[in-house]
Protein backbone atom coordinates (compact mmCIF):
# COMPACT_ATOMS: atom_id res chain seq x y z
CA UNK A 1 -87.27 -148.33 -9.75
CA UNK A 2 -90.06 -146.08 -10.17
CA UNK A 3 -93.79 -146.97 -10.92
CA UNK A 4 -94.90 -147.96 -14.41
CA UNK A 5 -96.55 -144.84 -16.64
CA UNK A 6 -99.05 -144.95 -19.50
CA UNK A 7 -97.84 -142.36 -22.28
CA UNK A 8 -99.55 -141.89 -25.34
CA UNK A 9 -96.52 -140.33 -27.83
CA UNK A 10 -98.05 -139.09 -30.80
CA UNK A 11 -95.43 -137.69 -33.48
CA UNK A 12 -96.76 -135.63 -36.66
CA UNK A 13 -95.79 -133.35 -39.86
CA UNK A 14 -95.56 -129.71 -38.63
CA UNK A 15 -94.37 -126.63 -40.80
CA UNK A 16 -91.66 -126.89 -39.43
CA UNK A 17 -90.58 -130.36 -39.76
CA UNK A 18 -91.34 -133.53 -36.94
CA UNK A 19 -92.87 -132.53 -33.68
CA UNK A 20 -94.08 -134.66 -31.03
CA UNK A 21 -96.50 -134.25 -27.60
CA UNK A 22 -96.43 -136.74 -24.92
CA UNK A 23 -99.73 -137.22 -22.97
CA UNK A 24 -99.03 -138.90 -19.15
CA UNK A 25 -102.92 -141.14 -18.73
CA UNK A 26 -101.64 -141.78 -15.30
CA UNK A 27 -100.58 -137.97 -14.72
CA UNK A 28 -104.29 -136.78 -15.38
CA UNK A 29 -103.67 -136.38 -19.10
CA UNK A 30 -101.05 -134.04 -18.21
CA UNK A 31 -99.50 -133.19 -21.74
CA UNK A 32 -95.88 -132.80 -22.24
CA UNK A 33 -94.13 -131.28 -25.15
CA UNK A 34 -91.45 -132.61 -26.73
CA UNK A 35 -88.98 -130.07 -27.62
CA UNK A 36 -87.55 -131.81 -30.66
CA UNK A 37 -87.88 -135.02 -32.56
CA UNK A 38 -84.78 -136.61 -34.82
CA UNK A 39 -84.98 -139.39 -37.14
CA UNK A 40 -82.61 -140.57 -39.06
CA UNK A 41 -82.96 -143.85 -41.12
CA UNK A 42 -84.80 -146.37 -37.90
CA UNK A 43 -82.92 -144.04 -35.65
CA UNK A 44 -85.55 -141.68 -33.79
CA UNK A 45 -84.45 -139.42 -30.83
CA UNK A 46 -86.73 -137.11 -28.71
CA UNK A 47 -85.47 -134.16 -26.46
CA UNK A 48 -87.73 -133.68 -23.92
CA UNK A 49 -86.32 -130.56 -21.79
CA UNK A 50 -89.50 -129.48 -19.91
CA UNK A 51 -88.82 -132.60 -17.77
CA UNK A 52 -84.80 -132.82 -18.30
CA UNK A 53 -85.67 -135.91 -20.26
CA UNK A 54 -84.99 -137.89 -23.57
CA UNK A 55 -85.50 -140.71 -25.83
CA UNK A 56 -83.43 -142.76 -28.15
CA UNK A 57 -84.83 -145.68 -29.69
CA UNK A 58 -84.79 -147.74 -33.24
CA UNK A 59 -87.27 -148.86 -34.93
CA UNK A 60 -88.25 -152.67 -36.20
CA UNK A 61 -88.59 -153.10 -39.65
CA UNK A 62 -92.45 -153.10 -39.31
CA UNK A 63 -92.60 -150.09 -38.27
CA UNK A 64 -94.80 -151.06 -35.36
CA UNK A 65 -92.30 -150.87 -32.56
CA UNK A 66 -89.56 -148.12 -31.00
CA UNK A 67 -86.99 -150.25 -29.11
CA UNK A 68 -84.69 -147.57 -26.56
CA UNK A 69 -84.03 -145.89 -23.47
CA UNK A 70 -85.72 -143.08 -21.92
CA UNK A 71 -82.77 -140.99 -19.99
CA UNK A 72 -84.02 -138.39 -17.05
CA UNK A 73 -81.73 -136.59 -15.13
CA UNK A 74 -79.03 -139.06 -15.51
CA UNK A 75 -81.16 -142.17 -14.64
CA UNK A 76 -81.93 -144.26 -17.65
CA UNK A 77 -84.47 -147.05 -18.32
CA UNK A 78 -85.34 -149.03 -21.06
CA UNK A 79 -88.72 -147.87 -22.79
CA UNK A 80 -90.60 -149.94 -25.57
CA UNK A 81 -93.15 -147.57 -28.10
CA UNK A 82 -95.65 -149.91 -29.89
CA UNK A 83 -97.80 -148.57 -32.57
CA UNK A 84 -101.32 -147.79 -32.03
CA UNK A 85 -104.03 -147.09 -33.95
CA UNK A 86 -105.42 -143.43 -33.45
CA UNK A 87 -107.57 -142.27 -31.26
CA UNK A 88 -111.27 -140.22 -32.16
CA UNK A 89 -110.86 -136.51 -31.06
């Protein structure tokens, strides 16, 4: 059981397709890329290697919540992404 984290995820268009950076409020903004982002119909998954972490998830048909499980180095927990509205540069 490990302490509760704020993370702001914040997923957008890139040239390349989805990308995704994960910013840790209780880590001293410490930003942390996410290597790659998958979604397929509700389905989104994020590979997060630069922490030997990911995320799989579905999403309600609101769009306003990511129900999954965040899996680090074979420990898993479950992880709940609610939509926010964005924040002023």
């Amino acid at each position: 059981m490990g302490t509760p984290q704020r993370i702001v995820l914040t997923i957008s268009n890139g040239k390349d397709g989805a990308e995704a950076r994960a910013v840790s409020l209780d880590q001293g903004n410490a930003v942390i890329r996410v290597s790659a982002v998958t979604q397929k119909g509700t389905k989104l998954s994020l590979d997060v290697k630069v922490v030997s972490g990911g995320y799989e998830g579905e999403m309600n048909k609101e769009g306003t919540e990511i129900n999954g499980t965040w899996t680090q180095q074979g420990l898993t927990t479950p992880l709940l992404l609610k939509k926010a509205a964005a924040q002023a540069k």
